[in-house]
N, C-alpha and C. Protein backbone atom coordinates (compact mmCIF):
# COMPACT_ATOMS: atom_id res chain seq x y z
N UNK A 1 0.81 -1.17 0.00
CA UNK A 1 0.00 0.00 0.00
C UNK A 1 0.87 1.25 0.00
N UNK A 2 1.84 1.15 0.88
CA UNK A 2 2.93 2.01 0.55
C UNK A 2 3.32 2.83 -0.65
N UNK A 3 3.38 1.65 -1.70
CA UNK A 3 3.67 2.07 -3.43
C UNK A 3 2.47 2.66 -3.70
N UNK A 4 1.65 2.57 -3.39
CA UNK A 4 0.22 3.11 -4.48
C UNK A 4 0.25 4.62 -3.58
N UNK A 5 0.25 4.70 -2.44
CA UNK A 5 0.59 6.05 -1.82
C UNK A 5 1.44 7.23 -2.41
N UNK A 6 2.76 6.06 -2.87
CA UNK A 6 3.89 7.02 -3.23
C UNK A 6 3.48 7.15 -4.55
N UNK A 7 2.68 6.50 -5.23
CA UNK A 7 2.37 7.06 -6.91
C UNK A 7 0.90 8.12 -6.21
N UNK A 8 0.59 7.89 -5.57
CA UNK A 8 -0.66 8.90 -6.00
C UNK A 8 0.10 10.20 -5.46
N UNK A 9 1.13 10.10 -5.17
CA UNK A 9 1.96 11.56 -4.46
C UNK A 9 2.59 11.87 -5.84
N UNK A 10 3.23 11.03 -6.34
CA UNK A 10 3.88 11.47 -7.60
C UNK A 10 3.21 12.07 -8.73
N UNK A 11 1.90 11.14 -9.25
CA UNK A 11 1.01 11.98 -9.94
C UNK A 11 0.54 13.17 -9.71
N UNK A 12 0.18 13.76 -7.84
CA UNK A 12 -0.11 14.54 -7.78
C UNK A 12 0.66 15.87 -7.98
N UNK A 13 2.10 15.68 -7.95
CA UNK A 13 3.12 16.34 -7.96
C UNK A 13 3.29 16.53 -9.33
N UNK A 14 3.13 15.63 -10.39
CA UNK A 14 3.18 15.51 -11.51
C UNK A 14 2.25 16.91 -12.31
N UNK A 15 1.08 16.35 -11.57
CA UNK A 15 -0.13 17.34 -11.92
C UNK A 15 0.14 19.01 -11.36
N UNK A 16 0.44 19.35 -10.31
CA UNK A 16 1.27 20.54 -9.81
C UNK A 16 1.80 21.30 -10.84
N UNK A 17 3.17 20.52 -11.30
CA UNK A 17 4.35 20.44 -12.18
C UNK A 17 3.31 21.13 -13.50
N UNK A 18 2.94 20.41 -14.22
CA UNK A 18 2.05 20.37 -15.38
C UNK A 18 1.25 21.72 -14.97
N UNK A 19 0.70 22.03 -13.71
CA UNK A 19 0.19 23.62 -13.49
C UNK A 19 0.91 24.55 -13.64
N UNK A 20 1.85 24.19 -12.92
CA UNK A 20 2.59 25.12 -12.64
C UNK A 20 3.71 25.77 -13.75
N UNK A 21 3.55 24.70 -14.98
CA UNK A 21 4.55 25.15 -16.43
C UNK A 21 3.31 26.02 -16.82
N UNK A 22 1.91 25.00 -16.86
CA UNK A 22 0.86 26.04 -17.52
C UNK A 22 0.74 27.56 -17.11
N UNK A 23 0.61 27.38 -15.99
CA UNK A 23 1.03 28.89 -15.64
C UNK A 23 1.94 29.97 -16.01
N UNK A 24 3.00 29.70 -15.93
CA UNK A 24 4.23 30.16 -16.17
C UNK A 24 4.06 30.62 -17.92
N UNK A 25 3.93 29.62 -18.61
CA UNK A 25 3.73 30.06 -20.03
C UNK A 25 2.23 30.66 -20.13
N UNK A 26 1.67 31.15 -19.79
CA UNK A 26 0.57 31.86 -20.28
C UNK A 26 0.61 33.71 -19.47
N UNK A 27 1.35 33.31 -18.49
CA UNK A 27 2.52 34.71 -17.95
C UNK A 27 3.36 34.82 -18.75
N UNK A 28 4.38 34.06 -19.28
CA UNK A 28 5.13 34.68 -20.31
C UNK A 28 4.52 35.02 -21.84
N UNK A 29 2.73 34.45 -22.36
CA UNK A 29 2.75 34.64 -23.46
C UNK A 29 1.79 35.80 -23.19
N UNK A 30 0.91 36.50 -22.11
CA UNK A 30 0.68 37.94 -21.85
C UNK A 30 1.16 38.49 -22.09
N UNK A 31 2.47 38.02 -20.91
CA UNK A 31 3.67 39.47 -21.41
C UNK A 31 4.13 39.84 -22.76
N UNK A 32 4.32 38.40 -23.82
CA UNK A 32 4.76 38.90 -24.93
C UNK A 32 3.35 39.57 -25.53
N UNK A 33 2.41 38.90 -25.34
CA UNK A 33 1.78 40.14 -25.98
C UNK A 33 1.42 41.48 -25.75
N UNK A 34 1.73 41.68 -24.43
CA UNK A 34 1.60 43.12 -24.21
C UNK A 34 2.60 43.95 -24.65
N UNK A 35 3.67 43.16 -24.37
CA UNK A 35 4.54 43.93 -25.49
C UNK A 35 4.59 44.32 -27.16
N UNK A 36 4.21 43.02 -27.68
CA UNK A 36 3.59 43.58 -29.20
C UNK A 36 3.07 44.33 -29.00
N UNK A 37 1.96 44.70 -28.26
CA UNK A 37 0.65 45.35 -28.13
C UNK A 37 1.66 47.28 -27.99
N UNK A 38 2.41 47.04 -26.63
CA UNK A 38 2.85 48.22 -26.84
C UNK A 38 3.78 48.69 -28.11
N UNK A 39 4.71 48.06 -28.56
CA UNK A 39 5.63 47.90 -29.24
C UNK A 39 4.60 48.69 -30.48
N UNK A 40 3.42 48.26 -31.19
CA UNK A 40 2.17 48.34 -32.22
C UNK A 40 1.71 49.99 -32.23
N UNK A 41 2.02 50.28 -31.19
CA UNK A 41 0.89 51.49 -30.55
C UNK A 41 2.32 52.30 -30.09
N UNK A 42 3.40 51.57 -30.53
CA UNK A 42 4.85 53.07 -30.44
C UNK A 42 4.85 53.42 -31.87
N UNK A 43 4.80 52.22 -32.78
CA UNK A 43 5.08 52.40 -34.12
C UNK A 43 4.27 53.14 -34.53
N UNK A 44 3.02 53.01 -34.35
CA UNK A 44 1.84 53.79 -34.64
C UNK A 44 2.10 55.56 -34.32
N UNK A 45 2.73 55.63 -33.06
CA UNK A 45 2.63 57.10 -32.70
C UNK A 45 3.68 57.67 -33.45
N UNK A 46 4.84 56.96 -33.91
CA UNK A 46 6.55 57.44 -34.27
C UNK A 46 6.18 57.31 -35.48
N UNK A 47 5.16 56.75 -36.63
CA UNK A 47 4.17 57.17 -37.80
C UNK A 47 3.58 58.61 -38.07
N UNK A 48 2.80 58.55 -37.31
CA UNK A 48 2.04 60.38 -36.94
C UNK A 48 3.02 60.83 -36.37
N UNK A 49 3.89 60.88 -35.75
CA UNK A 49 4.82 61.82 -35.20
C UNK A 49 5.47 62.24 -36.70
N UNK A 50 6.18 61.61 -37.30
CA UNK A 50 6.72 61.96 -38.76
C UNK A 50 5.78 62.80 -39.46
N UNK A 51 4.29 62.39 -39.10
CA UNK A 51 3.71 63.01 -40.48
C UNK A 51 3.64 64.56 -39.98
N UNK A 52 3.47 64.54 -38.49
CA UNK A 52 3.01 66.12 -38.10
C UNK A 52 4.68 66.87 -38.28
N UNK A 53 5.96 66.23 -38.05
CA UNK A 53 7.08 66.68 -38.50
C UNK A 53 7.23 67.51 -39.70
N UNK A 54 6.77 66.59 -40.98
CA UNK A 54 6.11 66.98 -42.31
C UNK A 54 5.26 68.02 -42.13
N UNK A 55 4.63 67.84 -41.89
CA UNK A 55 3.24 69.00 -41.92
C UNK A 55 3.72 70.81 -41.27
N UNK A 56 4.53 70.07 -40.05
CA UNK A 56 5.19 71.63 -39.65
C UNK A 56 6.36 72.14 -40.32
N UNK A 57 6.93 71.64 -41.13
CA UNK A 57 8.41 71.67 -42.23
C UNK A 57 7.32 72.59 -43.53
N UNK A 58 6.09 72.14 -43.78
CA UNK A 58 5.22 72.55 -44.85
C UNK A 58 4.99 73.97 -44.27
N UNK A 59 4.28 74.25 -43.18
CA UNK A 59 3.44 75.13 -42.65
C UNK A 59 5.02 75.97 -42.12
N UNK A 60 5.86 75.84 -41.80
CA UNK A 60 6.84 76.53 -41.99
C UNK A 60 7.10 77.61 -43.23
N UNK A 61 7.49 76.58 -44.06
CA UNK A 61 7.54 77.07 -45.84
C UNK A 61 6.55 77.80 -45.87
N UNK A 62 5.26 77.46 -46.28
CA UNK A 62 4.51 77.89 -46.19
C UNK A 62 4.62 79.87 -45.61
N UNK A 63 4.48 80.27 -43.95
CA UNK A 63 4.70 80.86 -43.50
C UNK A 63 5.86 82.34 -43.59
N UNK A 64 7.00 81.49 -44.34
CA UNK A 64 8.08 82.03 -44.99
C UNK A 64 7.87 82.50 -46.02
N UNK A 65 7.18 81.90 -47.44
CA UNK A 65 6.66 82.71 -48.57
C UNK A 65 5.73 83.59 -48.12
N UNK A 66 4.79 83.55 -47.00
CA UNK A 66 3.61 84.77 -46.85
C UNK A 66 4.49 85.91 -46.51
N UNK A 67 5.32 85.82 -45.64
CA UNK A 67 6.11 86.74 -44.95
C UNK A 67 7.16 87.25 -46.49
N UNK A 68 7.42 86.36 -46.96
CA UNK A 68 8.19 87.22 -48.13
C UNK A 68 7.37 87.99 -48.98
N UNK A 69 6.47 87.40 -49.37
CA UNK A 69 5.30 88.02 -50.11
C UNK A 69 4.62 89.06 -49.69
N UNK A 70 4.67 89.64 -48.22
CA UNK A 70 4.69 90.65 -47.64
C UNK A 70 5.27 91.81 -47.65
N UNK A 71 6.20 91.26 -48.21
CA UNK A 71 7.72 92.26 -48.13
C UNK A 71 7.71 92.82 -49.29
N UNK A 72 7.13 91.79 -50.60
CA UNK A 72 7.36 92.02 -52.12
C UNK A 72 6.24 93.12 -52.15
N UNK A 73 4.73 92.26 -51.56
CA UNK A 73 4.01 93.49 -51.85
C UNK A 73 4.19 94.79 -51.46
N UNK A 74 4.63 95.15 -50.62
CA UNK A 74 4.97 96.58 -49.77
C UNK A 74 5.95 97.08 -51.08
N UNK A 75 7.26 96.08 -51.41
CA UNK A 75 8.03 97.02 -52.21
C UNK A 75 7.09 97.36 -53.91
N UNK A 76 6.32 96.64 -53.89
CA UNK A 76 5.43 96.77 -55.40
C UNK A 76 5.00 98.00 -54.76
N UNK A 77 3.93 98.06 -54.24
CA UNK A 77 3.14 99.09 -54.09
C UNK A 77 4.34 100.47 -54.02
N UNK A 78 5.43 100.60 -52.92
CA UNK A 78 6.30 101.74 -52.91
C UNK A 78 6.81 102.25 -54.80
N UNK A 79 6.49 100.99 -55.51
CA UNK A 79 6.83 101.37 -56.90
C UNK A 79 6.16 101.30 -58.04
N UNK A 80 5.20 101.39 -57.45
CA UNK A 80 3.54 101.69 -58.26
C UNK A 80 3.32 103.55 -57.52
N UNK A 81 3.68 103.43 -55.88
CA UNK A 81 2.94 104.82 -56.03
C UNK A 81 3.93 105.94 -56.99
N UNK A 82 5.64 105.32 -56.43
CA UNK A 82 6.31 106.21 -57.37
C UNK A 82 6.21 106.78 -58.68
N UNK A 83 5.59 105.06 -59.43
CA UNK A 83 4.99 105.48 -60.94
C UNK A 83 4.35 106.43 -61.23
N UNK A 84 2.98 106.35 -60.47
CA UNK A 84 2.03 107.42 -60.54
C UNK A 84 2.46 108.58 -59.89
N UNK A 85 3.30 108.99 -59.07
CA UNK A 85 3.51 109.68 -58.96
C UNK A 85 4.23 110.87 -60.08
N UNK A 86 4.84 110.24 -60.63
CA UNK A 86 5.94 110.37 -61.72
C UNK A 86 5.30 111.13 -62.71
N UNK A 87 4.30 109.80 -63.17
CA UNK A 87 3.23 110.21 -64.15
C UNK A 87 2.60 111.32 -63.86
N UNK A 88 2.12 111.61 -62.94
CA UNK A 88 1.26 112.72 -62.64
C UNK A 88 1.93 113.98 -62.55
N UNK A 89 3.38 114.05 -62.52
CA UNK A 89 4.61 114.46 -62.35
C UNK A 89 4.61 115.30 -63.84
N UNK A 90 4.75 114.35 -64.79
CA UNK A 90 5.08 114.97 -66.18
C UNK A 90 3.51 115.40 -67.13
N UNK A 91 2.43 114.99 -66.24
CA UNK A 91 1.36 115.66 -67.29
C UNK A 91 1.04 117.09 -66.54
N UNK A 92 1.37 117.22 -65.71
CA UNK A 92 1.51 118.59 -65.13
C UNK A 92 2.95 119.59 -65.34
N UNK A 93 3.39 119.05 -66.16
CA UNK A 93 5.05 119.75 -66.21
C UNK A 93 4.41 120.76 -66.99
N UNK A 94 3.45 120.99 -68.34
CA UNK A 94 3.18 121.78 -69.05
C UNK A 94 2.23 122.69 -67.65
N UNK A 95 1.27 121.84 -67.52
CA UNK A 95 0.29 122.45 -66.81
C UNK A 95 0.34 123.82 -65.66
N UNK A 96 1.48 123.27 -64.68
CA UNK A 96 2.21 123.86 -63.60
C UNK A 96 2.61 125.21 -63.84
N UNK A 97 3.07 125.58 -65.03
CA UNK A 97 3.78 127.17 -65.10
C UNK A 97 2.40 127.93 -65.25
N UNK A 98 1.73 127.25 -66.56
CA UNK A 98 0.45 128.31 -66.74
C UNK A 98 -0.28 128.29 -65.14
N UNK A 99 -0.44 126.85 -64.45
CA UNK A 99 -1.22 127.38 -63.53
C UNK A 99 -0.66 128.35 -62.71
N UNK A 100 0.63 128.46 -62.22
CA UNK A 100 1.60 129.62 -61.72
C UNK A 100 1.03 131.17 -62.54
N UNK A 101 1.45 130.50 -63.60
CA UNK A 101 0.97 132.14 -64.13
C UNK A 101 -0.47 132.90 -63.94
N UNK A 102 -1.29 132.27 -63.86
CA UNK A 102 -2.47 132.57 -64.27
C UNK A 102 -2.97 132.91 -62.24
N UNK A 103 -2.56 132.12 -61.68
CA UNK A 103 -2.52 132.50 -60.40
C UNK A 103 -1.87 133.57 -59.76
N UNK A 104 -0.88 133.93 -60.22
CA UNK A 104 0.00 135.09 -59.96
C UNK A 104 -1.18 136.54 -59.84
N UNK A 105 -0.66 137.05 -58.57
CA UNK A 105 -1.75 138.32 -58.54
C UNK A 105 -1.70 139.58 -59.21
N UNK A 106 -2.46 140.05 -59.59
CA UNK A 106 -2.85 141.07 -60.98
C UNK A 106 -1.81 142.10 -60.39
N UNK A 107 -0.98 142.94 -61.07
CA UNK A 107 -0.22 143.99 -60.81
C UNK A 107 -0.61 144.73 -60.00
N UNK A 108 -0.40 145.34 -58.64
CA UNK A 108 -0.74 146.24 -57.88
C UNK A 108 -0.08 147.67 -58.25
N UNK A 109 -1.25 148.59 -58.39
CA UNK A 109 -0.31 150.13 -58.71
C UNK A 109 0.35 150.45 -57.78
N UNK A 110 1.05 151.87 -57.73
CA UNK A 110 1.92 152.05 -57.05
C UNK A 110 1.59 152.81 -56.04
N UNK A 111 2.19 152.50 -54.52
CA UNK A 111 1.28 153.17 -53.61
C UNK A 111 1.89 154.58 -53.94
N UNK A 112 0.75 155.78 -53.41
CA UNK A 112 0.62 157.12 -52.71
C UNK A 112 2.19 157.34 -51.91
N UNK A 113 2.06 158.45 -52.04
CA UNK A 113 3.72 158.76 -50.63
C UNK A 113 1.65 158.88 -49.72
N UNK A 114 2.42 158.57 -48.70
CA UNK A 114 1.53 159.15 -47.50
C UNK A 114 1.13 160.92 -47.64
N UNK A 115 0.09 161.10 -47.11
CA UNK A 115 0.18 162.63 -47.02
C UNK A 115 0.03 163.10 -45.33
N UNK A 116 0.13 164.64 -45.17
CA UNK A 116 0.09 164.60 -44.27
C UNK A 116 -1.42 164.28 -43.85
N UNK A 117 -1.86 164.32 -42.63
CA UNK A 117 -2.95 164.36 -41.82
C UNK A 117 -3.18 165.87 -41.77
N UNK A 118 -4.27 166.72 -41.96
CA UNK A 118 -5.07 168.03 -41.80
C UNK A 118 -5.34 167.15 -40.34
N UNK A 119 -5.52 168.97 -39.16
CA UNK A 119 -6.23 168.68 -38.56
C UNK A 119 -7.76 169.19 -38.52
N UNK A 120 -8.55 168.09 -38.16
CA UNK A 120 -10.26 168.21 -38.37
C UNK A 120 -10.71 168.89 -36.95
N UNK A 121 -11.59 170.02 -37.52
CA UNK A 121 -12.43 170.61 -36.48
C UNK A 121 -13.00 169.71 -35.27
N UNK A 122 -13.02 170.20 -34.25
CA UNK A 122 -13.29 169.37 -33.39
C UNK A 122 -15.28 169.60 -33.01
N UNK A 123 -15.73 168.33 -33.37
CA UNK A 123 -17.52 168.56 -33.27
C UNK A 123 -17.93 168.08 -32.43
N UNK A 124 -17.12 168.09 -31.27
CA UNK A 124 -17.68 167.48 -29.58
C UNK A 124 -19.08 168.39 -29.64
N UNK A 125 -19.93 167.32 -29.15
CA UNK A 125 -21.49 167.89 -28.80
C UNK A 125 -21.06 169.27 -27.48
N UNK A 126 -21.91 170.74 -27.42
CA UNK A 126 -22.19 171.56 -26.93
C UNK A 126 -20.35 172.06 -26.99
N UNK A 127 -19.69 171.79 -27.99
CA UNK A 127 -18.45 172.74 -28.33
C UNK A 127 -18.52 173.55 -29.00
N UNK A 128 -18.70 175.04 -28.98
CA UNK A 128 -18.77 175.86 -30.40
C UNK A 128 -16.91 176.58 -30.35
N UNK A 129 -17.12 177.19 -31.19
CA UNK A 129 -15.98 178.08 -31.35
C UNK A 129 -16.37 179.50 -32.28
């Protein structure tokens, strides 16, 4: 009876054993998958991380031509008003003297010498002389 004791100890130990690997590998195949799992969901972010890299390299550029194009327009316009200015410059070149002339004030005659002052009777009320 002894022997059948010591096998039902062994099987039971056996059976333990057999848990206790099961265990062990289904802890180690979690873990590996949580690691894929994270590993999946880095690749994923270091994906979109590149693209928004891209996108701010664009929106950069981008930003840089507005700002130059800022600059261009200001110097256009400083050489558009000059144009017109210019222009408006030489269709008045004729214009300008006659308008001078024609504005110029009519000859004034020549003053009087001063004369003297007469003195005036004096017509204070109730003064006779």
């Amino acid at each position: 009876m002894h022997c059948e004791q010591e096998k039902d100890d062994l099987e039971v130990r056996s059976e333990c054993s057999r848990s206790s690997r099961s265990s062990s590998s289904s802890k180690v195949n979690l873990a590996l998958a949580t690691a894929r799992a994270k590993a999946k969901a880095a690749e994923t972010k270091a994906a979109f991380a590149q693209k928004e890299v891209e996108m701010k390299v664009q929106r950069a550029q981008i930003d840089a031509e507005l700002a130059a194009m800022e600059v261009e327009k200001g110097k256009e316009a400083a050489f558009a008003e000059a144009a017109a200015l210019e222009e408006a410059l030489e269709d008045n070149d004729d214009y300008l003297p006659r308008l001078c002339e024609s504005k110029a004030p009519p000859p004034q005659p020549e003053p009087k010498a001063p004369q003297p002052l007469q003195k005036q009777p004096d017509k204070a009320i109730g003064h006779t002389e």
